[in-house]
Protein backbone atom coordinates (compact mmCIF):
# COMPACT_ATOMS: atom_id res chain seq x y z
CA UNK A 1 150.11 10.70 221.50
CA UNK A 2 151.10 8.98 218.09
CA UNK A 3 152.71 11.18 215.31
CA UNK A 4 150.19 11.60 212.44
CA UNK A 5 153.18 10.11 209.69
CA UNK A 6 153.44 6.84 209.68
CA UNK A 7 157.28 6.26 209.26
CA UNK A 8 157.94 2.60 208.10
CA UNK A 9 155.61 0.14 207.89
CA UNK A 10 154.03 -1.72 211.47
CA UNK A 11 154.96 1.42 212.86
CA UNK A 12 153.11 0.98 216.58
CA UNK A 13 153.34 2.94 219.63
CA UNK A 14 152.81 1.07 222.58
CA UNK A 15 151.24 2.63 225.62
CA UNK A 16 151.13 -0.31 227.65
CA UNK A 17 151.24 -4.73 227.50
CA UNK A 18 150.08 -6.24 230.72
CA UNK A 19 150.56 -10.31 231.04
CA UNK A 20 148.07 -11.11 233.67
CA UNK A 21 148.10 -14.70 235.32
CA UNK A 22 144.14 -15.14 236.50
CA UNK A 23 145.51 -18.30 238.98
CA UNK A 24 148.10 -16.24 240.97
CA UNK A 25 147.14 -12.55 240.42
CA UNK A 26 150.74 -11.54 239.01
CA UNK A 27 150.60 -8.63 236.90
CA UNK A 28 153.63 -7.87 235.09
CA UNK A 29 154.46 -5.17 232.28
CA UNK A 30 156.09 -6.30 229.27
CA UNK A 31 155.96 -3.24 227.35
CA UNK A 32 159.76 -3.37 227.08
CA UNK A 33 160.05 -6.45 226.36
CA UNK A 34 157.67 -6.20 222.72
CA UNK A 35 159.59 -7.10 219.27
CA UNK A 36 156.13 -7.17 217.40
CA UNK A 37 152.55 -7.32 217.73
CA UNK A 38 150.07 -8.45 215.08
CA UNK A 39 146.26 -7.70 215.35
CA UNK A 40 144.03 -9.69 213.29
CA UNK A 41 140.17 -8.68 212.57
CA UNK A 42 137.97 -9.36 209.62
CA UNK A 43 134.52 -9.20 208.49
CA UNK A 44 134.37 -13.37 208.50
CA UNK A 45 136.01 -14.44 212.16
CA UNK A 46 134.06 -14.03 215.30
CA UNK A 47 136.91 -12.58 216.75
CA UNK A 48 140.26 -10.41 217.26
CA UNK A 49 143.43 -12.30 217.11
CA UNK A 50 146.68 -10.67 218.96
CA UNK A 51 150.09 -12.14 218.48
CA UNK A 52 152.72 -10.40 221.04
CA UNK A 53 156.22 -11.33 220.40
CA UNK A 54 158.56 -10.70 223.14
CA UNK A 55 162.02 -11.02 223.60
CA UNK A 56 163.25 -11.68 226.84
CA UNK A 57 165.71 -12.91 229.64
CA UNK A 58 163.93 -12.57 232.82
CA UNK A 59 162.28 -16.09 232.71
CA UNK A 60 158.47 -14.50 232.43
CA UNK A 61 157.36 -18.00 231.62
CA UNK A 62 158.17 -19.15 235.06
CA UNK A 63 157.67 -16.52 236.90
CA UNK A 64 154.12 -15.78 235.66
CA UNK A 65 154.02 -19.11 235.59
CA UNK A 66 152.30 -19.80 232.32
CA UNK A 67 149.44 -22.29 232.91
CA UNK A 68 147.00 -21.21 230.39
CA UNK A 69 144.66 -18.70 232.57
CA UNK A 70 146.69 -15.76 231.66
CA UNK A 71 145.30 -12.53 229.78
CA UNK A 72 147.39 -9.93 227.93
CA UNK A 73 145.46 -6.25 228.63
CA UNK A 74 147.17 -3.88 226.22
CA UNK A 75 146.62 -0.24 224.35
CA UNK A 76 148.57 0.20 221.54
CA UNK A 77 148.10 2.69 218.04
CA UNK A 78 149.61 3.24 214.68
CA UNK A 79 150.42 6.74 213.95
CA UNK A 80 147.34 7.11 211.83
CA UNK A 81 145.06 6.03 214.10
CA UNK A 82 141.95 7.66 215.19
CA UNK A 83 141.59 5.90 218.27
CA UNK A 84 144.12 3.35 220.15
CA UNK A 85 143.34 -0.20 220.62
CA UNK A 86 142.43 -1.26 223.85
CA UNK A 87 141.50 -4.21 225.43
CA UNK A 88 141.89 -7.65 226.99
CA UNK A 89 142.82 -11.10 225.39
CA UNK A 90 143.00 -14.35 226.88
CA UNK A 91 146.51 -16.22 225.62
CA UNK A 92 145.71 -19.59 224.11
CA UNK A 93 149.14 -20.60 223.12
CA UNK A 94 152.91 -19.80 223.85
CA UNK A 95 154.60 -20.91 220.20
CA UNK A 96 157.69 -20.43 218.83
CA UNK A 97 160.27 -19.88 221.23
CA UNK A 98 163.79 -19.53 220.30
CA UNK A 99 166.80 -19.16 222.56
CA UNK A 100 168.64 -15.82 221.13
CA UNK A 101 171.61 -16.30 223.78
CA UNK A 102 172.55 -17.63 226.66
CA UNK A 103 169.66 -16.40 228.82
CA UNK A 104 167.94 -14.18 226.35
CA UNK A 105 164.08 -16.25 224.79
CA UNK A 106 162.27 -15.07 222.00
CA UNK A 107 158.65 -16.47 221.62
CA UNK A 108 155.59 -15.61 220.54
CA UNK A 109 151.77 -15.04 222.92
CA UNK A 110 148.98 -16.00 220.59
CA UNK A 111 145.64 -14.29 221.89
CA UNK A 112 142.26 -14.17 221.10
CA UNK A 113 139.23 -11.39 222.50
CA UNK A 114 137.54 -12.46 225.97
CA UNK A 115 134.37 -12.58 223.85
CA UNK A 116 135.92 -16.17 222.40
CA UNK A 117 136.14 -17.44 226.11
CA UNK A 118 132.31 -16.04 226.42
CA UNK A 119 131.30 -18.52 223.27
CA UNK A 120 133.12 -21.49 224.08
CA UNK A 121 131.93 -21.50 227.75
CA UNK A 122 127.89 -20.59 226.84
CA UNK A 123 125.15 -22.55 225.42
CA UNK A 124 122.09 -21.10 224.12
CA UNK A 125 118.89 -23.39 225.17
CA UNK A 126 115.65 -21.72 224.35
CA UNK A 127 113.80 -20.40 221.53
CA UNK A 128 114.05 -16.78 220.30
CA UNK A 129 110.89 -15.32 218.31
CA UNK A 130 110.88 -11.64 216.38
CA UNK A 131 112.80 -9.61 214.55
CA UNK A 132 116.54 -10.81 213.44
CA UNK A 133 117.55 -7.69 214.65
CA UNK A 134 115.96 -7.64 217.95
CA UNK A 135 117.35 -11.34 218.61
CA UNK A 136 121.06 -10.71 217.33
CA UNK A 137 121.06 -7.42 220.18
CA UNK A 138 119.54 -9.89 222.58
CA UNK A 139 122.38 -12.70 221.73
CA UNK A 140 125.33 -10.39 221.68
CA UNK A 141 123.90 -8.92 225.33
CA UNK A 142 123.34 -11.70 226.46
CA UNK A 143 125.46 -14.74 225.56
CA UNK A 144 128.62 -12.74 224.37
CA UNK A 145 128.76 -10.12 227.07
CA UNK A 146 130.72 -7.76 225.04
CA UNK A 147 132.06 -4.48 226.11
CA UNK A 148 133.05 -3.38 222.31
CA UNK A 149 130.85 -1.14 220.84
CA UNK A 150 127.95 -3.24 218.81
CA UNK A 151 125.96 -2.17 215.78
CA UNK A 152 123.17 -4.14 214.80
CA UNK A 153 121.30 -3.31 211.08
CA UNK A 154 117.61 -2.96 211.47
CA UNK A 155 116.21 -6.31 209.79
CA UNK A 156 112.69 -6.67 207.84
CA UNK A 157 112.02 -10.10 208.68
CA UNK A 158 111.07 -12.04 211.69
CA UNK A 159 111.83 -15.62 212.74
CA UNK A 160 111.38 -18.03 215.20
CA UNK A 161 114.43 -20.97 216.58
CA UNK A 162 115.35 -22.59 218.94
CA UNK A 163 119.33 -22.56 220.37
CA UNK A 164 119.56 -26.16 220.63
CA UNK A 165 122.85 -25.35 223.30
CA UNK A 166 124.46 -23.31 220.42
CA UNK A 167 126.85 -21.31 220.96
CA UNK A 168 126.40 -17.42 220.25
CA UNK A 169 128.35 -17.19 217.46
CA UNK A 170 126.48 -20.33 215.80
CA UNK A 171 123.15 -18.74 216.53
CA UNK A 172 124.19 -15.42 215.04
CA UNK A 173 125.59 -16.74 212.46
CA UNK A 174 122.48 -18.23 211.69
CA UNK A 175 120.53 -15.45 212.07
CA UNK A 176 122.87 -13.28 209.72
CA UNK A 177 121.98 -16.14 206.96
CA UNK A 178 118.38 -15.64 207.67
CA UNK A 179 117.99 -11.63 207.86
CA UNK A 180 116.60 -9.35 205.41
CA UNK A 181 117.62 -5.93 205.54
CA UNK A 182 116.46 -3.25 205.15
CA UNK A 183 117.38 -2.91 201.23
CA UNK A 184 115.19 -6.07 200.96
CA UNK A 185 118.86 -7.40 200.48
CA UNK A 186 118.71 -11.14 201.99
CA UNK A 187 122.69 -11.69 202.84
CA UNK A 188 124.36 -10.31 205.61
């Protein structure tokens, strides 16, 4: 359990960083191996970001091997945390690598939420009709898949589209332009 002081700042404690390679099943902790980890979320992107930044010498990048179906599964806190953050990102790019010594790599994992991999791979053909709330629960269900705990504002209004193969996040995004709440308050 994380202290409730928060020592310097991007204090973390890290209970455990899992690389997973999908293609071979490997499963390897890098916990140890962690110089930094950055977690980005905001009220405008789809989606969390992850950076991991390990430092290394046991050639993980071959012995993974890195071939882009590789997820990072990690839980991880700040000492002011209510609550750890848990989950599962898929690893979209291995940047900035930097030989430290002779054997010893530095480089950095950039991630993104399984959700992302959920968008990019489904296509929304049909038309949705009622409320903007009931379709946005039906489209995050549905198309996203999520496992992340969803709220969805009660909406005043009703509508009626068609996903012309959009993505979930385009016909959310859509609908969020659309919605009334229920402060009569048209933006969302």
């Amino acid at each position: 359990m994380a202290n409730s002081v928060l020592d310097h700042t991007g204090d973390i404690t890290v209970h455990y960083i899992n690389v997973v390679s999908l293609a071979t099943g490997n499963n390897l902790d890098v916990s140890d191996q962690v110089v930094a980890v950055e977690v980005f979320e905001d009220i405008f992107t789809p989606f969390r970001t992850v950076t991991v930044v390990l430092k290394e010498s046991i050639d993980l990048l071959n012995m993974l091997p890195f071939i882009g179906e590789e997820m990072v599964n990690l839980k991880i806190e700040t000492p002011t945390s209510d609550a750890p953050l848990e989950g599962s990102f898929y690893v979209f790019r291995v940047s900035d690598r930097i030989q430290m010594k002779d054997k010893e790599v530095a480089y950095s994992l950039k991630c993104i939420s399984y959700e992302w991999l959920a968008d990019i791979n489904t296509k929304l053909s049909k038309t949705f009709k009622g409320k903007c709330s009931d379709i946005a629960k039906e489209i995050i269900g549905d198309g996203l898949a999520t496992k992340r705990d969803i709220r969805v504002t009660e909406t005043l209004n009703q509508t009626a589209f068609t996903g012309n193969f959009w993505s979930p996040v385009k016909a959310l995004t859509h609908l969020a332009k659309i919605a009334v709440g229920e402060n009569d308050s048209p933006t969302f």
